[in-house]
Protein backbone atom coordinates (compact mmCIF):
# COMPACT_ATOMS: atom_id res chain seq x y z
CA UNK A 1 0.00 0.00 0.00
CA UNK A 2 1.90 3.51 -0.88
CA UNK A 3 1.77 6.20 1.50
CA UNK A 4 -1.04 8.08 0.29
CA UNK A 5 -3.39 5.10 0.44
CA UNK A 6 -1.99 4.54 3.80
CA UNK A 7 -2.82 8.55 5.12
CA UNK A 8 -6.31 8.21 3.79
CA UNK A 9 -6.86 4.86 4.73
CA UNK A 10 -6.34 6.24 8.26
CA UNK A 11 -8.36 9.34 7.46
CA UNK A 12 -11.27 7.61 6.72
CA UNK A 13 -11.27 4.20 8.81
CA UNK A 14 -9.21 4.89 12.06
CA UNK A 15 -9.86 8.66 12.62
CA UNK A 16 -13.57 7.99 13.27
CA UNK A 17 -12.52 5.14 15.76
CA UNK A 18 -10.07 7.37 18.00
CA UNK A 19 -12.38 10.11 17.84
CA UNK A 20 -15.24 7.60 18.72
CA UNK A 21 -13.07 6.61 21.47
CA UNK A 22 -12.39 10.00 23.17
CA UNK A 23 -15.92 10.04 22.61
CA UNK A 24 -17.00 7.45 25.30
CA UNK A 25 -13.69 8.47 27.29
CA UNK A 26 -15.29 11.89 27.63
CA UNK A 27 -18.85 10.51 28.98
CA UNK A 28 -17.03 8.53 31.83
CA UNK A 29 -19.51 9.65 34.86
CA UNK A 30 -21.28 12.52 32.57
CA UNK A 31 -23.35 13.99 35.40
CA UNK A 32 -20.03 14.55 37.39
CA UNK A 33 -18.12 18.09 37.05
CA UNK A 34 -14.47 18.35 36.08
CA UNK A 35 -12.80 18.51 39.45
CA UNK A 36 -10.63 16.90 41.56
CA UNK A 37 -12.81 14.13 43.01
CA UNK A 38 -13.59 12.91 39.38
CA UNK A 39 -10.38 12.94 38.47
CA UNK A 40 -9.22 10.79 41.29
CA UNK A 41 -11.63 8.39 40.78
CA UNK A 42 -11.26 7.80 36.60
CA UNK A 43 -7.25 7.57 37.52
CA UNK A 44 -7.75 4.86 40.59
CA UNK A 45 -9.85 2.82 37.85
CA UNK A 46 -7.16 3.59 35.40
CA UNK A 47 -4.43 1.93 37.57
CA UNK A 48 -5.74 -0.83 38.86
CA UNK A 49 -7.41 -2.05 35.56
CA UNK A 50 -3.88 -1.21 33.66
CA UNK A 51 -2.06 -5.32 32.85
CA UNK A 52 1.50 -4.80 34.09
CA UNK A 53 1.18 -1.44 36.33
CA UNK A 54 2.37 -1.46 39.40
CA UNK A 55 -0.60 -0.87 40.74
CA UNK A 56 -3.16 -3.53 38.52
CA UNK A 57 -5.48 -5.49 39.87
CA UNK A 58 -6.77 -9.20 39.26
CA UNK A 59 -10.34 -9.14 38.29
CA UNK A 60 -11.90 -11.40 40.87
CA UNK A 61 -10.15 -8.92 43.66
CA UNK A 62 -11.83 -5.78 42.29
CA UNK A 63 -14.78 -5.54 44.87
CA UNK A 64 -16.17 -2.30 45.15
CA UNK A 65 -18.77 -1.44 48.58
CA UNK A 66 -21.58 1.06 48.57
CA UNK A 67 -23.31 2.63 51.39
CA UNK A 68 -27.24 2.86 50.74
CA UNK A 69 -28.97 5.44 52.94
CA UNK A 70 -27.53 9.07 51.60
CA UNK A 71 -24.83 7.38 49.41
CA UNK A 72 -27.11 6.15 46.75
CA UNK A 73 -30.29 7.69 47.43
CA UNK A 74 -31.57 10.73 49.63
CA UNK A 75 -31.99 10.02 53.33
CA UNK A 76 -33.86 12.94 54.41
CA UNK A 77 -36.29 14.05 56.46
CA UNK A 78 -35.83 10.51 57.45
CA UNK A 79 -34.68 7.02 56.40
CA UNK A 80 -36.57 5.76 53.98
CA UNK A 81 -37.02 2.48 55.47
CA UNK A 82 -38.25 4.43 58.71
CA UNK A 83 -41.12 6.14 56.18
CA UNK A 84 -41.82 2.36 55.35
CA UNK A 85 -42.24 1.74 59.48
CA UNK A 86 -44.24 4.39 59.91
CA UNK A 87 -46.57 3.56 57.27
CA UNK A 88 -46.70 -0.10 58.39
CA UNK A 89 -47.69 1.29 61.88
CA UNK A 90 -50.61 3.43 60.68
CA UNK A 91 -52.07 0.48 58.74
CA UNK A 92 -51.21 -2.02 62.12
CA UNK A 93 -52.86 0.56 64.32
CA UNK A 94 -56.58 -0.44 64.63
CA UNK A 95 -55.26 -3.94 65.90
CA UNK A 96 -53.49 -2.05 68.54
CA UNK A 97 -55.30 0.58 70.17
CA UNK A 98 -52.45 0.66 73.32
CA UNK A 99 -49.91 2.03 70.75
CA UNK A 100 -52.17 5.33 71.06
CA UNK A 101 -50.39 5.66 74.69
CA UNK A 102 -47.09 3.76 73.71
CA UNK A 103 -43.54 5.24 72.88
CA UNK A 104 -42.52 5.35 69.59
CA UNK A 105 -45.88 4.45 68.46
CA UNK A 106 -47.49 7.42 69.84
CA UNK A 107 -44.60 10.02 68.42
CA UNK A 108 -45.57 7.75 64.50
CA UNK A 109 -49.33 8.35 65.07
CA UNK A 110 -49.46 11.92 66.38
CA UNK A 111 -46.78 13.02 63.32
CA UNK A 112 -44.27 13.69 65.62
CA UNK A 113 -40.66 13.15 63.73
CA UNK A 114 -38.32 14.93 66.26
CA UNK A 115 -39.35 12.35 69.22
CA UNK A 116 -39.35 9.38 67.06
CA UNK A 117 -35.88 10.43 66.00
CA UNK A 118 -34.73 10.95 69.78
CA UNK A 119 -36.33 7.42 70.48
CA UNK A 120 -32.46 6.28 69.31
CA UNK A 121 -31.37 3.02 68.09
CA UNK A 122 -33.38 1.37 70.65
CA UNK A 123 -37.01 3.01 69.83
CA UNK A 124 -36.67 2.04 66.29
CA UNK A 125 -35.35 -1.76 66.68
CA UNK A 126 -38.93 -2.16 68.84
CA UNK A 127 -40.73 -0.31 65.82
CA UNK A 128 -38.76 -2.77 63.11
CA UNK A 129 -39.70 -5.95 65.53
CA UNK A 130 -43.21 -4.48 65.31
CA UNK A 131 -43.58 -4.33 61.53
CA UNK A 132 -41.18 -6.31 59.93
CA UNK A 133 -41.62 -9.46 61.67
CA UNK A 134 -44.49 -12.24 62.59
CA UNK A 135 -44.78 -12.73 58.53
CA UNK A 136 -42.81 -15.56 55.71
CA UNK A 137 -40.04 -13.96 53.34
CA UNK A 138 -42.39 -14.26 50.70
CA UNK A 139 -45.15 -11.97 52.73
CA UNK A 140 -42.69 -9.67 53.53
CA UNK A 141 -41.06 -8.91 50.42
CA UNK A 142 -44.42 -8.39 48.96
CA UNK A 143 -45.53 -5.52 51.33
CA UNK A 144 -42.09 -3.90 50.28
CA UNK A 145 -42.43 -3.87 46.84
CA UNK A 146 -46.20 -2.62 46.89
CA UNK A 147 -44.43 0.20 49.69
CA UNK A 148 -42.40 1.00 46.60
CA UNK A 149 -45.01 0.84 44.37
CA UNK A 150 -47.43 3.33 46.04
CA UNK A 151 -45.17 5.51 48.56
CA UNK A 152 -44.20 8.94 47.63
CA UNK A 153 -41.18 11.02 49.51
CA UNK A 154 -42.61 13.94 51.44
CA UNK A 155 -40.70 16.49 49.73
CA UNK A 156 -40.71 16.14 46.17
CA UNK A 157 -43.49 13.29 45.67
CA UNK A 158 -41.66 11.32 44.11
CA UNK A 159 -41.80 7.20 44.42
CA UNK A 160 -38.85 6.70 46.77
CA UNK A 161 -36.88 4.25 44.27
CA UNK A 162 -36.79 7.58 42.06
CA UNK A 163 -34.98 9.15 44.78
CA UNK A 164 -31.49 7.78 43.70
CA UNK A 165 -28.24 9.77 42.57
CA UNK A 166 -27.72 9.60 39.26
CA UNK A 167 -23.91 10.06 39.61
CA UNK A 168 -23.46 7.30 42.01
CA UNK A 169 -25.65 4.90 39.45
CA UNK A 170 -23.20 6.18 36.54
CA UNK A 171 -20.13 5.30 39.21
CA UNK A 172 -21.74 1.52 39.83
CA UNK A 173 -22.09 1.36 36.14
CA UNK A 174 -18.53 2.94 35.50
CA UNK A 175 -17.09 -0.04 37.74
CA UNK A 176 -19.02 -2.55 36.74
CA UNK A 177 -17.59 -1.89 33.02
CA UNK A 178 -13.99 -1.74 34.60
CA UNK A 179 -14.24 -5.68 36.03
CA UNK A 180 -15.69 -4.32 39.05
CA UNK A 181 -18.16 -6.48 41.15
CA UNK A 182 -20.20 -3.86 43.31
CA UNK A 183 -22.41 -4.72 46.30
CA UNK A 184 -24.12 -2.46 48.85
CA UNK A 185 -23.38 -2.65 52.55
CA UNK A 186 -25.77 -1.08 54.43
CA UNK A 187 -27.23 -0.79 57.87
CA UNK A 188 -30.89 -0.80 56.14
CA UNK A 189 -32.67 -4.37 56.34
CA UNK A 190 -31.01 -6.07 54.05
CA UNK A 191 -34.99 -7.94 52.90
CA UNK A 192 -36.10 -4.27 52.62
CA UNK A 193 -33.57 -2.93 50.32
CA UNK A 194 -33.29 -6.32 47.79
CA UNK A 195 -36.26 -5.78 46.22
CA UNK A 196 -35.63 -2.73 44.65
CA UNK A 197 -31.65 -2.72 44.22
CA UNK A 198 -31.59 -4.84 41.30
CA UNK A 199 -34.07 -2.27 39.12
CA UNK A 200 -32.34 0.83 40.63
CA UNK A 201 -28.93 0.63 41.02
CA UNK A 202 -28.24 -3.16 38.77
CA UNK A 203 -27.04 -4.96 42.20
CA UNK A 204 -29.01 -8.03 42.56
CA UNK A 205 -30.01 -9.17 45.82
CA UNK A 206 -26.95 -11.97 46.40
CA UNK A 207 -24.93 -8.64 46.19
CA UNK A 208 -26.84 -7.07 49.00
CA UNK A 209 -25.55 -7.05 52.73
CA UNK A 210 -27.29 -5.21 55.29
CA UNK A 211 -29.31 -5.75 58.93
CA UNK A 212 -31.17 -8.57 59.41
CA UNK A 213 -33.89 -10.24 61.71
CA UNK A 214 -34.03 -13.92 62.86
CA UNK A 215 -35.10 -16.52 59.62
CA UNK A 216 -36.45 -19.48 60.87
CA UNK A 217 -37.79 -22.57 58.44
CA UNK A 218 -40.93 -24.05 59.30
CA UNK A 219 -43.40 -26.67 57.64
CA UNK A 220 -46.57 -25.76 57.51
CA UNK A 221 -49.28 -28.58 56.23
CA UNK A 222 -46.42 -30.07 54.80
CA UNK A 223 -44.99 -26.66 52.52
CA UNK A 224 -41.65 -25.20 54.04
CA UNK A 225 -41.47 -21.69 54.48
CA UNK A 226 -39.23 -19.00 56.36
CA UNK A 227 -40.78 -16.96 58.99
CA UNK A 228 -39.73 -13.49 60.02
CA UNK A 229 -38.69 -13.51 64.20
CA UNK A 230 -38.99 -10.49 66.29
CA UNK A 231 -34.98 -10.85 67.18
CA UNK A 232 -32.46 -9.32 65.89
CA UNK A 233 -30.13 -11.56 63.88
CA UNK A 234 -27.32 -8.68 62.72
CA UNK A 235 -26.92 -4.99 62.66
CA UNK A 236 -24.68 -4.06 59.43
CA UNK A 237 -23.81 -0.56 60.44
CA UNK A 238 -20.64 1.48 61.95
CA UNK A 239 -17.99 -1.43 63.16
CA UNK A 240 -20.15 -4.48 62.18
CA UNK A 241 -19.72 -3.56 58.15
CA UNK A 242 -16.44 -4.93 58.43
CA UNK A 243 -17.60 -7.97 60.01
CA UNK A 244 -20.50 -8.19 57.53
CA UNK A 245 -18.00 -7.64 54.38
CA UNK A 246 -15.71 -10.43 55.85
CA UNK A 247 -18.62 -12.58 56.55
CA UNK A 248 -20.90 -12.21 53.31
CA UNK A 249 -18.67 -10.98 51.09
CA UNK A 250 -15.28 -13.22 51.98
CA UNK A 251 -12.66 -10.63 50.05
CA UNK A 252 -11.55 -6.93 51.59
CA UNK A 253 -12.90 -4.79 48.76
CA UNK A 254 -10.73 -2.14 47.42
CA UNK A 255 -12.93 0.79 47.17
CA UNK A 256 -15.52 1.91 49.39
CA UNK A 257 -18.48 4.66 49.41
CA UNK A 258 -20.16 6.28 52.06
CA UNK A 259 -21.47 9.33 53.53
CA UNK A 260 -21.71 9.38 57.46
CA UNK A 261 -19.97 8.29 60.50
CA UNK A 262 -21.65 4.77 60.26
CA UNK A 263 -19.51 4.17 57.64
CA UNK A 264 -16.44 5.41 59.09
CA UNK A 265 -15.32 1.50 60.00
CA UNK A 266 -15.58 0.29 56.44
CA UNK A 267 -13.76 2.91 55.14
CA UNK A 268 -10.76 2.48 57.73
CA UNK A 269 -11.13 -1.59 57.10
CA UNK A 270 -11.02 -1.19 52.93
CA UNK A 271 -8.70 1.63 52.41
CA UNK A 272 -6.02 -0.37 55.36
CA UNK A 273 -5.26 -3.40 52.83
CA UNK A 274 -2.45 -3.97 51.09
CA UNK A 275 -3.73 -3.63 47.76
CA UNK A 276 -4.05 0.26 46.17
CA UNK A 277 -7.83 1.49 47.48
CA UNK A 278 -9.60 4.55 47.28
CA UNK A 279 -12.68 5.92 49.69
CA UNK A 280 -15.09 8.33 48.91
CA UNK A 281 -17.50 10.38 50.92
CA UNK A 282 -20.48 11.81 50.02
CA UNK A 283 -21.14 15.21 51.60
CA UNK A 284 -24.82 16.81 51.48
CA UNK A 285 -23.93 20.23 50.60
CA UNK A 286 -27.06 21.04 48.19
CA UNK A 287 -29.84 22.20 49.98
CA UNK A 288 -31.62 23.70 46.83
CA UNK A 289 -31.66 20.29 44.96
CA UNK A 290 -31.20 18.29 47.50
CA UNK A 291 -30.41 18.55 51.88
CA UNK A 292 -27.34 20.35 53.25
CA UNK A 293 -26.79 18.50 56.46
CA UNK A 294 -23.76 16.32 58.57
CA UNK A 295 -22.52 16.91 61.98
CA UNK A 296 -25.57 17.75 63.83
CA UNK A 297 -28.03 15.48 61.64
CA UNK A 298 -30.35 12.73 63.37
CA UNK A 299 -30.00 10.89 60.22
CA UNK A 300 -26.70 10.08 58.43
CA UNK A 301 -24.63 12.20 61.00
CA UNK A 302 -20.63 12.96 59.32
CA UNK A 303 -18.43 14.11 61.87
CA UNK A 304 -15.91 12.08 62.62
CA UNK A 305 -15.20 10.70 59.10
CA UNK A 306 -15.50 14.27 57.50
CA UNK A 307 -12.31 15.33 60.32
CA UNK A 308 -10.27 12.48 58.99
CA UNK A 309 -10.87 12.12 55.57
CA UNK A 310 -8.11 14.32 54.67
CA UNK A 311 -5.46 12.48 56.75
CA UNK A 312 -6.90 9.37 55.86
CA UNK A 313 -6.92 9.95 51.96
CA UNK A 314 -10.92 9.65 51.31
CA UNK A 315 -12.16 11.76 48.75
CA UNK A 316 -15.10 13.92 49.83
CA UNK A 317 -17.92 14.55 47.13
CA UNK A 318 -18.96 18.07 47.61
CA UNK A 319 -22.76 17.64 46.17
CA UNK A 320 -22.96 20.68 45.10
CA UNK A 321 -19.86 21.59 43.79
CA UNK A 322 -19.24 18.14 42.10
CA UNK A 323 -22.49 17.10 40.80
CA UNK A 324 -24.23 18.54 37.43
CA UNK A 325 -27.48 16.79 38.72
CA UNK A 326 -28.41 14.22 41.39
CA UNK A 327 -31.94 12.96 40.58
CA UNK A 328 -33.13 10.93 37.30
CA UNK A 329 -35.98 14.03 37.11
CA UNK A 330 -33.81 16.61 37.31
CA UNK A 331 -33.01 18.91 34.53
């Protein structure tokens, strides 16, 4: 081939490729602004995915861990899986006329978020017993998805599942497409949050670690089933994520997304191996699109992980500054 065939043989046949290929390069995580935090994470993916860096890699040991609750969806006014409790108690109340006199039940029936909030850990373990038990896997799941199916966030009435963050979805995606195998680790029920993970963020339910009550099988006229107990079986938040990643997940993952103290453990435990990691924080800073909340918060409270995330090498998301948009129905 002479040299002229050769020039426009590139001209018309590879040009279009490379150019193609900056392209897609160029709509890696499209709804997150140039900036540092982008940057970091498209050059962590970069080395580790890179055959015969330094810093590559295998495959099967690229495990990536997402927080839930205000990492991939909003979190405010409340959890979202407490706006599922306090819907379940409402419908349960005519069977139980002494919740009308009953802490937390009272605070849930009279509208009262700031006392069901100061009801602690405690006050809403009794309200999870309450509602989430006493039913099969099958029963339970079924309520969830018609929750999902029906329930609207009091803020922007939208159908909670609708209240994810498109830039963390394009970041699962992102890793996924790098050889990444992502799973969320959260201190939600882990039965509450499978049946809608798989249609909103593309983790399926195996991938899914989070709080759980006592399973028991039973036969009943002969057909096995699992019933829900009124015990707890595992609390997957603050220090028992690393025990829940060990346990569940059986490799240390080497990145790791969160956005309160509750995740301040997994961070430490993923970012501590000896394999290159990265961290990332999300910090609510929008309160036009979104909430701008974190040290003083009931829910998803960042104090102690914000103050070390610097020394510790995290990467903070700044909402605001770092996101073009956060909901699939924004503009």
């Amino acid at each position: 081939m002479s040299r002229v065939l050769r020039v426009l043989f590139f001209i018309i046949l590879v040009l279009p490729v490379t150019v193609l290929a900056q392209q897609v390069l160029a709509q890696e995580l499209p709804s997150w602004n140039d900036g540092a935090r982008r940057q970091a994470i498209v050059d962590f993916v970069k080395r580790v995915t890179t055959e015969g860096g330094p810093d590559y890699v295998a495959q099967a040991e690229r495990i990536a861990v997402f927080d839930n609750d205000g990492t991939l969806w909003s979190e405010q006014p409340f959890y979202f899986q407490l706006g599922f409790i306090i819907d379940r108690v409402k419908a349960l109340a005519p069977e139980h006329p002494e919740w009308q006199q009953k802490e937390p039940f009272r605070s849930i029936l009279a509208g009262d978020l700031a006392a069901i909030a100061d009801s602690g850990q405690k006050g809403l373990v009794e309200l999870g017993m309450v509602t989430h038990a006493g039913m099969t896997t099958e029963a339970f799941e079924t309520i969830v998805t018609n929750w999902f199916a029906t329930a609207r966030h009091p803020k922007t009435g939208r159908l909670y599942d609708e209240m994810t963050f498109v830039p963390m979805v394009e970041l699962l995606e992102y890793l996924r497409a790098n050889g990444f195998k992502t799973y969320i680790v959260s201190g939600g029920g882990i039965e509450f949050m499978r049946p809608m993970t798989e249609g909103a963020y593309g983790v399926p339910p195996e991938q899914v670690v989070g709080s759980s009550i006592v399973t028991e099988y039973k036969e009943v006229d002969g057909k096995p089933m699992l019933e829900r107990l009124p015990k707890i079986d595992f609390i997957d938040d603050g220090p028992g994520k690393p025990v829940g990643i060990n346990t569940f997940i059986g490799r240390r993952p080497i990145f790791a997304a969160g956005n309160s103290d509750g995740d301040y453990e997994m961070l430490r435990w993923v970012t501590s191996g000896s394999r290159p990691s990265l961290g990332i924080i999300v910090h609510h800073t929008d309160a036009v699109r979104e909430y701008a909340y974190d040290r003083k918060s009931h829910f998803g409270r960042l104090d102690k992980a914000l103050d070390e995330a610097g020394e510790r090498g995290w990467q903070v998301v700044d909402m605001k500054a770092d996101w073009k948009k956060i909901y699939p129905f924004d503009p």
